[in-house]
N, C-alpha and C. Protein backbone atom coordinates (compact mmCIF):
# COMPACT_ATOMS: atom_id res chain seq x y z
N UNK A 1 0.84 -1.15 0.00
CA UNK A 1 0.00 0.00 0.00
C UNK A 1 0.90 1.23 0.00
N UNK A 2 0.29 2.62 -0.63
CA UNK A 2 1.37 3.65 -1.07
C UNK A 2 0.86 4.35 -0.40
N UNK A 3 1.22 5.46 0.12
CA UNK A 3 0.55 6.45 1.05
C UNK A 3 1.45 7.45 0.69
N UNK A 4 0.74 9.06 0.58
CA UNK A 4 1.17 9.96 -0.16
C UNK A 4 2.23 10.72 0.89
N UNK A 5 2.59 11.97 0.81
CA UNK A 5 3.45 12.21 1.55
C UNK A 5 2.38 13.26 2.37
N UNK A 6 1.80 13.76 2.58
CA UNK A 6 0.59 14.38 3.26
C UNK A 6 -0.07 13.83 4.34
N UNK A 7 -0.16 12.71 3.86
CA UNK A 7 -0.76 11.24 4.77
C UNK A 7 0.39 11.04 5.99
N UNK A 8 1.15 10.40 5.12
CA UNK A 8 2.48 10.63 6.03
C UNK A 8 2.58 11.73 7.01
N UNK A 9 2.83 12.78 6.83
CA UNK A 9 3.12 13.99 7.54
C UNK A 9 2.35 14.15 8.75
N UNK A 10 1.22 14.23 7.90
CA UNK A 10 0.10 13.98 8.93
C UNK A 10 0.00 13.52 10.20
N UNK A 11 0.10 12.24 9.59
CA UNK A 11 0.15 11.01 11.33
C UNK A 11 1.12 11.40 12.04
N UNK A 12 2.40 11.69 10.94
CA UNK A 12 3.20 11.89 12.14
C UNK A 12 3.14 13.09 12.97
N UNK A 13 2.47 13.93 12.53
CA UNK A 13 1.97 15.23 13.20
C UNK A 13 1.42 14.58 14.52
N UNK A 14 0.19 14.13 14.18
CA UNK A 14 -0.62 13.53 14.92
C UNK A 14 0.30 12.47 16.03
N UNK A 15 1.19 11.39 15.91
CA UNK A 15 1.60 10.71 16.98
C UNK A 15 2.80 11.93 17.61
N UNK A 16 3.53 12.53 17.15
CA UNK A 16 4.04 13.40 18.01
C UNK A 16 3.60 14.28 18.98
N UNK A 17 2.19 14.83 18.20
CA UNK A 17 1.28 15.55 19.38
C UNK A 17 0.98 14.49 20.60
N UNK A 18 0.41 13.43 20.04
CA UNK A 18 0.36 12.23 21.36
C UNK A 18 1.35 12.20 22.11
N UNK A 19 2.65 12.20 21.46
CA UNK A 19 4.27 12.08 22.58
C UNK A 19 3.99 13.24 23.94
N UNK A 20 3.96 14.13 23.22
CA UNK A 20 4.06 15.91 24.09
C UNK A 20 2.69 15.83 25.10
N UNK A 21 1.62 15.48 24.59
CA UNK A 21 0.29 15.52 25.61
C UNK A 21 1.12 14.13 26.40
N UNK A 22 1.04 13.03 26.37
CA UNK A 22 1.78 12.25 26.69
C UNK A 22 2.71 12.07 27.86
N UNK A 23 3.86 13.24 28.05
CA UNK A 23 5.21 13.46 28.53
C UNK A 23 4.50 14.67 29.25
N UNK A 24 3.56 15.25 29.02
CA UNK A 24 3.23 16.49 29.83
C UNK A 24 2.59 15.63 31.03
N UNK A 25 1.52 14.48 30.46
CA UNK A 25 0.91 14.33 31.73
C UNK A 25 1.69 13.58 32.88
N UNK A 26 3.11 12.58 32.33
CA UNK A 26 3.46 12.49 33.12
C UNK A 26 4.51 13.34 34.02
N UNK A 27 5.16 13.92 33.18
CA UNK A 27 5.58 15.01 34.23
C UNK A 27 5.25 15.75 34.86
N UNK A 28 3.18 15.90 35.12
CA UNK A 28 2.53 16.38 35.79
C UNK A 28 2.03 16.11 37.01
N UNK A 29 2.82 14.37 36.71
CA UNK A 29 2.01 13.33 37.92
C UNK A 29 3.14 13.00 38.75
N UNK A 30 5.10 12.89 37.80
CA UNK A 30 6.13 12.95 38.75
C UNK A 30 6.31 14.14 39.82
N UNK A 31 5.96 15.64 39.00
CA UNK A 31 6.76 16.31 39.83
C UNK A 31 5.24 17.28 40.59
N UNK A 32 4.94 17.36 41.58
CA UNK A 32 4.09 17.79 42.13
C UNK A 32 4.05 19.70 42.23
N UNK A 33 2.77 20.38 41.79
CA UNK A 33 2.95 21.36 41.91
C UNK A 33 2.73 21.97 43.11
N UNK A 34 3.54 23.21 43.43
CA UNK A 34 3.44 24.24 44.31
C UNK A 34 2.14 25.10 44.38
N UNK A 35 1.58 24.74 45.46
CA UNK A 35 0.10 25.57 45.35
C UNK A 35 -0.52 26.95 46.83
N UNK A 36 -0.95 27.78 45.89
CA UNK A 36 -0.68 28.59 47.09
C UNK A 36 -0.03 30.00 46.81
N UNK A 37 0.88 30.28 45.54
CA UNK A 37 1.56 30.80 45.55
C UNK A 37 1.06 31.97 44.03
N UNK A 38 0.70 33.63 44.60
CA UNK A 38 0.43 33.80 43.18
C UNK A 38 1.31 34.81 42.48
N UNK A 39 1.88 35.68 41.44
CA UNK A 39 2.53 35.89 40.82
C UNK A 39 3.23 37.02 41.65
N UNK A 40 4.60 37.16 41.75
CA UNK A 40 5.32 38.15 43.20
C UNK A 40 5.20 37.96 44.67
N UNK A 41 4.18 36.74 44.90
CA UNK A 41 3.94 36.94 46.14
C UNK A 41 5.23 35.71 46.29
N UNK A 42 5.50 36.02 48.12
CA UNK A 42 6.10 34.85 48.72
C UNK A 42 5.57 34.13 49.35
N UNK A 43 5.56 32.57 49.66
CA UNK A 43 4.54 31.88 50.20
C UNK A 43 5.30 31.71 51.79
N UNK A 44 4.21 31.93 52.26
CA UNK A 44 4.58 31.88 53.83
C UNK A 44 4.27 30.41 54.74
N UNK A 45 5.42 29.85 55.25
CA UNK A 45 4.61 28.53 55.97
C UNK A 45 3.79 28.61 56.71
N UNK A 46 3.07 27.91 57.08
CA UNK A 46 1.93 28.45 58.26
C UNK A 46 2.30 28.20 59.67
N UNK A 47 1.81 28.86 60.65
CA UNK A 47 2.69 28.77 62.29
C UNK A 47 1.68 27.16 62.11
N UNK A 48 2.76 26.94 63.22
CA UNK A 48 2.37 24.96 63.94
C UNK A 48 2.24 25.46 65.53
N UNK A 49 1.73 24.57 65.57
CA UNK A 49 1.33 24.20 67.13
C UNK A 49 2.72 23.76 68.07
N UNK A 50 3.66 24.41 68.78
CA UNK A 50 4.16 23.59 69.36
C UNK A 50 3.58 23.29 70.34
N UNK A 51 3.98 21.64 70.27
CA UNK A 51 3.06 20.72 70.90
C UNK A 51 3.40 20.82 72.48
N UNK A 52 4.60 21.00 72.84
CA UNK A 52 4.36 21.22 74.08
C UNK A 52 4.66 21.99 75.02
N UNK A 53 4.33 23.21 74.28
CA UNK A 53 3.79 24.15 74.61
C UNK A 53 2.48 25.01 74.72
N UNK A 54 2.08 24.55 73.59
CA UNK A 54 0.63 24.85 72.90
C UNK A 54 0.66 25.86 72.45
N UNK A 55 1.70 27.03 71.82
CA UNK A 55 1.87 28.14 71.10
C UNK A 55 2.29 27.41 70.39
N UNK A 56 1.34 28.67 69.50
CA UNK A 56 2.48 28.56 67.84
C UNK A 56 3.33 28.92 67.78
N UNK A 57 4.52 27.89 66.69
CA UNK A 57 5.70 28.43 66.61
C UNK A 57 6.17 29.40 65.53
N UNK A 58 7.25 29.60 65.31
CA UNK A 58 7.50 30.93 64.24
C UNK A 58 7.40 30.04 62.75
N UNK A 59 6.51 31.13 61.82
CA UNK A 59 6.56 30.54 60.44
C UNK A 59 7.82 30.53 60.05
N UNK A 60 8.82 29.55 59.58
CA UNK A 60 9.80 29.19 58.91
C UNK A 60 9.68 29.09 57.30
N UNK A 61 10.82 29.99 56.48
CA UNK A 61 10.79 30.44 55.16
C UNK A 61 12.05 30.04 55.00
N UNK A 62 12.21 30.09 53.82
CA UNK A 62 13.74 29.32 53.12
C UNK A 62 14.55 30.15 53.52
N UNK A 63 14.34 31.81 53.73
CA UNK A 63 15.58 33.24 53.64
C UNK A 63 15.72 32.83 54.84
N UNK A 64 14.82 32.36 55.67
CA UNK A 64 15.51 32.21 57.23
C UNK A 64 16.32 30.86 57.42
N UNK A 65 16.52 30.14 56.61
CA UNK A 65 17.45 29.20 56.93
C UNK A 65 18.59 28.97 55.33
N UNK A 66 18.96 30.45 55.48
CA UNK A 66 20.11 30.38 54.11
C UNK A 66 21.10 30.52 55.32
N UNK A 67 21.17 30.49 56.28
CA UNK A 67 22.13 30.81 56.93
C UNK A 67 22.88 29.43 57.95
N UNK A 68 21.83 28.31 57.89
CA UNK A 68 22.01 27.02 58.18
C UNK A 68 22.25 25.85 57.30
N UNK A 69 22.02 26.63 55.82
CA UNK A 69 21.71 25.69 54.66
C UNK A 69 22.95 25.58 53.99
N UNK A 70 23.64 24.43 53.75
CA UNK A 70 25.15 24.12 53.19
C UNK A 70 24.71 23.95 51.68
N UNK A 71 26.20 24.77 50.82
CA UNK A 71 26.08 24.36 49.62
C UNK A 71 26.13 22.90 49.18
N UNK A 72 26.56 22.01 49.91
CA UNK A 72 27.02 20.96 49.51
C UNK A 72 25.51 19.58 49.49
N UNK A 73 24.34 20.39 50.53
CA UNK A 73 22.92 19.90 50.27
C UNK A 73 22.34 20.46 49.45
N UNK A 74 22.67 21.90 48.99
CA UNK A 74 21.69 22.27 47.44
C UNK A 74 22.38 21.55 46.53
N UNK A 75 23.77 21.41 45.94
CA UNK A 75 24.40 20.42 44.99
C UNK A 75 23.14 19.41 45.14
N UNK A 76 23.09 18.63 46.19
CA UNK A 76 22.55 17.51 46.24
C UNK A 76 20.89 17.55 45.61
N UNK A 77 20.61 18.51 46.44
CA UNK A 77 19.16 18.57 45.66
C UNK A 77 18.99 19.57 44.54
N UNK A 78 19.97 20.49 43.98
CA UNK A 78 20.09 20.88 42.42
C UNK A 78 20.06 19.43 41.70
N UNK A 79 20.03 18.03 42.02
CA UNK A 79 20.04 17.30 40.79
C UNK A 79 18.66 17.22 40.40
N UNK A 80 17.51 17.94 40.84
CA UNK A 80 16.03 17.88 40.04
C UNK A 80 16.79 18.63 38.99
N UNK A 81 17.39 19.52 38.99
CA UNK A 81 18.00 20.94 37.89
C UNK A 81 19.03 20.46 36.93
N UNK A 82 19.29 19.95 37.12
CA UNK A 82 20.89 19.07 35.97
C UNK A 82 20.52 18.85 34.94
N UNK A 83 19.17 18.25 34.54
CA UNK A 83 18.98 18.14 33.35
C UNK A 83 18.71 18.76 32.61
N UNK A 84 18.08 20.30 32.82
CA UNK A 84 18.09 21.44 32.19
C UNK A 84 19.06 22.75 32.38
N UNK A 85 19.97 22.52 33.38
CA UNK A 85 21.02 23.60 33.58
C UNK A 85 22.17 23.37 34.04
N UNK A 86 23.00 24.20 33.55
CA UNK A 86 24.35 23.39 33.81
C UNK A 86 25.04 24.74 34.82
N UNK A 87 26.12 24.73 35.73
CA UNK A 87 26.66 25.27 36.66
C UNK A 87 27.99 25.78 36.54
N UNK A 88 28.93 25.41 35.22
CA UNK A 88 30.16 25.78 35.23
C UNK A 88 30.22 27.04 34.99
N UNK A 89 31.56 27.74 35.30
CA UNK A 89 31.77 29.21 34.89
C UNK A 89 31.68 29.14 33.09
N UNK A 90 31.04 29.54 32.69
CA UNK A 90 31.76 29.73 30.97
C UNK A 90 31.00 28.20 30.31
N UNK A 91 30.00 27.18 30.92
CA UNK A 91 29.35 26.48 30.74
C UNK A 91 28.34 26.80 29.57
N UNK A 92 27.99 25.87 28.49
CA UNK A 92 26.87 25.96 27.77
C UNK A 92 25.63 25.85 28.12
N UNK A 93 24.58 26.72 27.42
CA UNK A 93 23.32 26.54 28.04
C UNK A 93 22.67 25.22 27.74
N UNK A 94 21.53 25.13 28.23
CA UNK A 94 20.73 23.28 27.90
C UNK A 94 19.49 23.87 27.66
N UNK A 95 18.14 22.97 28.00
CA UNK A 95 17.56 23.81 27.73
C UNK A 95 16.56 25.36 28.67
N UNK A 96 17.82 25.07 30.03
CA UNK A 96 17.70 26.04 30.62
C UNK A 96 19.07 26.53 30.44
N UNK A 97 18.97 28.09 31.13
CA UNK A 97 20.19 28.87 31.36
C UNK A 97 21.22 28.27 32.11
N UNK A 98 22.52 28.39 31.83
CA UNK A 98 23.69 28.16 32.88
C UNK A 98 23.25 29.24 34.23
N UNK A 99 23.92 28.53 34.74
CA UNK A 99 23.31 29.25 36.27
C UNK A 99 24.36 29.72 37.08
N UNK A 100 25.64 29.41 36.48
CA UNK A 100 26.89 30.16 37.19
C UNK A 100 26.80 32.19 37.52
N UNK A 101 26.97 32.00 38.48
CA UNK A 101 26.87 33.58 39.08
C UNK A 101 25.38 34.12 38.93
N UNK A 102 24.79 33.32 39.34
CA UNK A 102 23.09 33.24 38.79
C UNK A 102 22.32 34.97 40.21
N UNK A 103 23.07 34.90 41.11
CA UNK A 103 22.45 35.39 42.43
C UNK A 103 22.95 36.53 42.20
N UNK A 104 22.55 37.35 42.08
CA UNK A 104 22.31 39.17 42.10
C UNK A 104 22.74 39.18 40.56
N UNK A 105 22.50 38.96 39.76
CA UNK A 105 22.90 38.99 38.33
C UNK A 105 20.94 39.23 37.72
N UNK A 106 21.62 40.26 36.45
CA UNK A 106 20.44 40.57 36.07
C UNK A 106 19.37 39.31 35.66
N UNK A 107 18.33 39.71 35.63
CA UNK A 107 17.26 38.48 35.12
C UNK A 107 17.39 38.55 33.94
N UNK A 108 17.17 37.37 33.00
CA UNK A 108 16.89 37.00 31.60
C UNK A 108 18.26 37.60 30.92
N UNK A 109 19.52 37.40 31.71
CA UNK A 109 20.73 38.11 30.70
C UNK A 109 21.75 37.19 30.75
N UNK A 110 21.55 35.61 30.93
CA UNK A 110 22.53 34.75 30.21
C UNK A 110 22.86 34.89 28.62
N UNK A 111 24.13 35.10 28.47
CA UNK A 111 24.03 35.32 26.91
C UNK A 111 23.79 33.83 26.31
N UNK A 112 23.65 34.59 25.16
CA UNK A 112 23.32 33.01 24.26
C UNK A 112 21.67 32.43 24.69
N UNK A 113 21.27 32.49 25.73
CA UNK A 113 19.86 31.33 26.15
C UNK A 113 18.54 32.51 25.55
N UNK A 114 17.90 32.11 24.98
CA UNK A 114 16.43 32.61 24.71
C UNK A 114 15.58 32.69 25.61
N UNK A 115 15.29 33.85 26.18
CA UNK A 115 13.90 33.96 27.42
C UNK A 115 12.77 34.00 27.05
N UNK A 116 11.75 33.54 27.90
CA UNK A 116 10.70 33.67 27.34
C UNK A 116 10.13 35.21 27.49
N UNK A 117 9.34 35.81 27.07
CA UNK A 117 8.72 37.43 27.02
C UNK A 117 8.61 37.86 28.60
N UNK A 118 8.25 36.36 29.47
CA UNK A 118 7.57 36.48 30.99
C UNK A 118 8.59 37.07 31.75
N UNK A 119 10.12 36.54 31.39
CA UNK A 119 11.05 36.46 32.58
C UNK A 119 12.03 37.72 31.87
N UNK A 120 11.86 37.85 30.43
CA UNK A 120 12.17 39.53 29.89
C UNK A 120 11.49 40.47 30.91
N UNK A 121 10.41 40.55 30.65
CA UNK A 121 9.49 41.47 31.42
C UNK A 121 9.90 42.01 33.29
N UNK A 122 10.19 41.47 33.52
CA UNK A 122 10.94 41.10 35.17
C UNK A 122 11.46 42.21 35.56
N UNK A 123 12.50 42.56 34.77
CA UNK A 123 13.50 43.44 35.14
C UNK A 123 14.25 43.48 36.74
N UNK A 124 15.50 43.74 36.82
CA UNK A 124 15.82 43.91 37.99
C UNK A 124 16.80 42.68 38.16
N UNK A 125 17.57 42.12 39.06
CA UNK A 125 18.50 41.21 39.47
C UNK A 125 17.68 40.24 40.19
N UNK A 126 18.32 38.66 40.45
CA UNK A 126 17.91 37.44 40.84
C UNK A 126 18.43 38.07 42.02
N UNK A 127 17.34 38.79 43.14
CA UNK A 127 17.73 38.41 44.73
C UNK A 127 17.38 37.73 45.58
N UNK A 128 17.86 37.35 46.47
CA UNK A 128 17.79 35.71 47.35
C UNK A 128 15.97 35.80 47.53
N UNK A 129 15.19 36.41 47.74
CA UNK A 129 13.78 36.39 47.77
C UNK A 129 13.32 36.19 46.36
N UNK A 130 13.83 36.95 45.62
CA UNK A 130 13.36 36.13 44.25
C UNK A 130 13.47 34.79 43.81
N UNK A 131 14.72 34.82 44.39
CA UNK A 131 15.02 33.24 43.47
C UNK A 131 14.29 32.10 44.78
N UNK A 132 13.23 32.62 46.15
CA UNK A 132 12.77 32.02 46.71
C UNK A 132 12.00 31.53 46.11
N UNK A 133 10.79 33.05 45.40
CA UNK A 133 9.73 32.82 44.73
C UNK A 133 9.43 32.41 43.40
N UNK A 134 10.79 32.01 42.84
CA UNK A 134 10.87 31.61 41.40
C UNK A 134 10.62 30.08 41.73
N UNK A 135 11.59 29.45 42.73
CA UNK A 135 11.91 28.03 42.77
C UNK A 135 10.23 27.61 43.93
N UNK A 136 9.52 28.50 44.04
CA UNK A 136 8.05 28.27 44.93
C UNK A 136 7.69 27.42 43.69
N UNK A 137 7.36 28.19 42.84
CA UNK A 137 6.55 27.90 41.85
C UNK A 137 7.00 29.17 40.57
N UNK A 138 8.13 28.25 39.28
CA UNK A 138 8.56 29.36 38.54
C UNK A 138 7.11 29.84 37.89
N UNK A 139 6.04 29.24 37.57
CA UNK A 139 4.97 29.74 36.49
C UNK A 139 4.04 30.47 37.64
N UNK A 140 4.15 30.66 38.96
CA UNK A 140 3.43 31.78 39.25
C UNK A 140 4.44 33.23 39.67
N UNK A 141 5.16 33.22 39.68
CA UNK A 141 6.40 33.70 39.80
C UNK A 141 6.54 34.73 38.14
N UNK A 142 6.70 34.01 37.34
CA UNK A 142 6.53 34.49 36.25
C UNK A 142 6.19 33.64 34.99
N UNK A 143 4.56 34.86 35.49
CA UNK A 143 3.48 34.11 34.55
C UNK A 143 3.55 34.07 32.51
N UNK A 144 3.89 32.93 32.53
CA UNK A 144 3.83 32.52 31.16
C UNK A 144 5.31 32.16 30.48
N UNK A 145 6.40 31.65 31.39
CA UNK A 145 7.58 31.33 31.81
C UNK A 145 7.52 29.85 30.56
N UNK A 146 8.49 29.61 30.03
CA UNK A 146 9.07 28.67 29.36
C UNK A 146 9.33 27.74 30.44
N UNK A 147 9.68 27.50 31.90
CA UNK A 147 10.26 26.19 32.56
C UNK A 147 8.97 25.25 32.81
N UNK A 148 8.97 24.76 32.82
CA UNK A 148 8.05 23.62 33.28
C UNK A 148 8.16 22.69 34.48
N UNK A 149 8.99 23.43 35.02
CA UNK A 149 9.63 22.54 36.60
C UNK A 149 8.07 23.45 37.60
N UNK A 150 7.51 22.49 38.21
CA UNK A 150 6.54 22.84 38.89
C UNK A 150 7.01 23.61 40.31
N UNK A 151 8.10 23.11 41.12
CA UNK A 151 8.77 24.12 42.31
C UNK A 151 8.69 23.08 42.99
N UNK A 152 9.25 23.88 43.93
CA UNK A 152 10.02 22.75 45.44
C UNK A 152 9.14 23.88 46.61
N UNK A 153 7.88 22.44 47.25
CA UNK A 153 7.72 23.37 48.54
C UNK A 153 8.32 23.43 49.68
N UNK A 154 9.64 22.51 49.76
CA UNK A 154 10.00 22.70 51.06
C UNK A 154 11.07 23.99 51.17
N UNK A 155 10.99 24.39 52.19
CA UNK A 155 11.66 25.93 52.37
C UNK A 155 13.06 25.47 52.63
N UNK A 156 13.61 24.13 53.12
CA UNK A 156 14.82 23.30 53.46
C UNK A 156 14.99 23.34 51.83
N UNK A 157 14.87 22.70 50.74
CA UNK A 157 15.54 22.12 50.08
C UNK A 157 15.53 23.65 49.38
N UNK A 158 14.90 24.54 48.87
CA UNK A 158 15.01 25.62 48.86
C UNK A 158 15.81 26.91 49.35
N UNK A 159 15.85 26.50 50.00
CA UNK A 159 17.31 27.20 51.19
C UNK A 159 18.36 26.83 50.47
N UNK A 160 19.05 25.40 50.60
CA UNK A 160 19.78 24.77 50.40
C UNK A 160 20.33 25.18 48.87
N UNK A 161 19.70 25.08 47.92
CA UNK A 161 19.85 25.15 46.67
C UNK A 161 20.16 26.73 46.12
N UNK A 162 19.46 27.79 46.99
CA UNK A 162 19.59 29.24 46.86
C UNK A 162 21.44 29.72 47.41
N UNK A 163 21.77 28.67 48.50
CA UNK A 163 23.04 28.75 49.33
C UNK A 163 24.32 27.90 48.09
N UNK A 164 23.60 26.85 47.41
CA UNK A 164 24.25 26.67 46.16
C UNK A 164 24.92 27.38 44.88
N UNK A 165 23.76 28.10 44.20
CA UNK A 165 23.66 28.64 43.80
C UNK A 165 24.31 30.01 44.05
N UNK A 166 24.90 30.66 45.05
CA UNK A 166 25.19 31.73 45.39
C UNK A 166 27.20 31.44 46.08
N UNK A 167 27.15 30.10 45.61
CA UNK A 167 28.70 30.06 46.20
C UNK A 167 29.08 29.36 44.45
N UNK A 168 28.70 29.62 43.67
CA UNK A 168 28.81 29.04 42.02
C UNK A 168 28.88 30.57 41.34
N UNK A 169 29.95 31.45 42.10
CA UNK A 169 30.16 32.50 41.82
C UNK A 169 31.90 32.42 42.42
N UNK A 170 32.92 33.70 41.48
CA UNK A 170 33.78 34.27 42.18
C UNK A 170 34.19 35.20 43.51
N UNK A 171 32.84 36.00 43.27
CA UNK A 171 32.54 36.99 44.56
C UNK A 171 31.27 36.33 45.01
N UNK A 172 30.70 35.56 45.63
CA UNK A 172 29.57 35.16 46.38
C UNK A 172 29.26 36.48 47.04
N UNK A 173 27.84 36.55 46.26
CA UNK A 173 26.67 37.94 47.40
C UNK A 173 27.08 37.64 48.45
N UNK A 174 26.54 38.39 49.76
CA UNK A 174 26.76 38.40 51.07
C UNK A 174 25.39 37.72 51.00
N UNK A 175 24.90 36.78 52.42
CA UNK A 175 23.63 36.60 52.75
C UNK A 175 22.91 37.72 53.39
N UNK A 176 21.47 37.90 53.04
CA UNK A 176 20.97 38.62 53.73
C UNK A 176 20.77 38.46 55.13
């Protein structure tokens, strides 16, 4: 049987769209989204009960534990990030930005990487509260963002990875 080249094209249009709906849903079902969080805002943990005391205790946020948080546990949990960004000085982009000297460096100005219009729009430098509320949830953070990484809610692994990220420099920012 001969099938034209239209025909052809076609399907394969058609099973590739299946791949992408496909790969979306499961990477919708591996990586769990951040909820809670809407575009600029920072998400706040909620006070707990200490138990034996019966006050609540202080809401805990990632900026409050950059100061307990070792680079050598964000390495560890930057490997959700490896597959789209790479960390060397002078490193090629993937299909995220290199992330070397990523912390007080302007937004959307890796050379070479294509931004999307969302994270153009931004203006201003990656500061340790930003890059809180980026890694909350990058698509409420900035709405209509090319990443597709849904965010990390714990304020620990978040910490950790911001304290990474900020020693993957020559002059490391000061912590706030």
């Amino acid at each position: 049987m001969k099938y034209s080249f239209l025909e052809l094209f076609g399907a394969s249009i058609l099973v590739f769209g299946w791949l992408v709906f496909g790969a979306n849903m499961i990477g919708n079902h591996l990586v769990p989204e951040a909820k809670g969080v809407a575009s600029g805002q920072f998400a706040a943990a909620k006070p707990t009960k200490d138990t034996a005391k019966g006050k609540p205790a202080a809401a805990v946020d990632a900026l409050t534990l950059l100061a307990s948080a070792s680079a050598d546990g964000g390495k560890k949990a930057f490997k959700k990030c490896k597959s789209c960004h790479t960390t060397k000085n002078g490193g090629k982009n993937k299909v995220g930005p290199n992330l070397w000297g990523i912390v007080g460096k302007a937004k959307a100005s890796t050379a070479g990487f294509k931004y999307s219009g969302a994270l153009k729009g931004l203006g201003g430098n990656w500061s340790y509260q930003d890059l809180d509320a980026f890694l909350i949830s990058p698509k409420a953070f900035a709405k209509g963002t090319k990443m597709s990484f849904k965010g990390l809610g714990k304020a620990k692994d978040r910490a950790a990875i911001i304290v990474y990220l900020r020693s993957l420099s020559d002059q490391p920012k000061p912590l706030p």
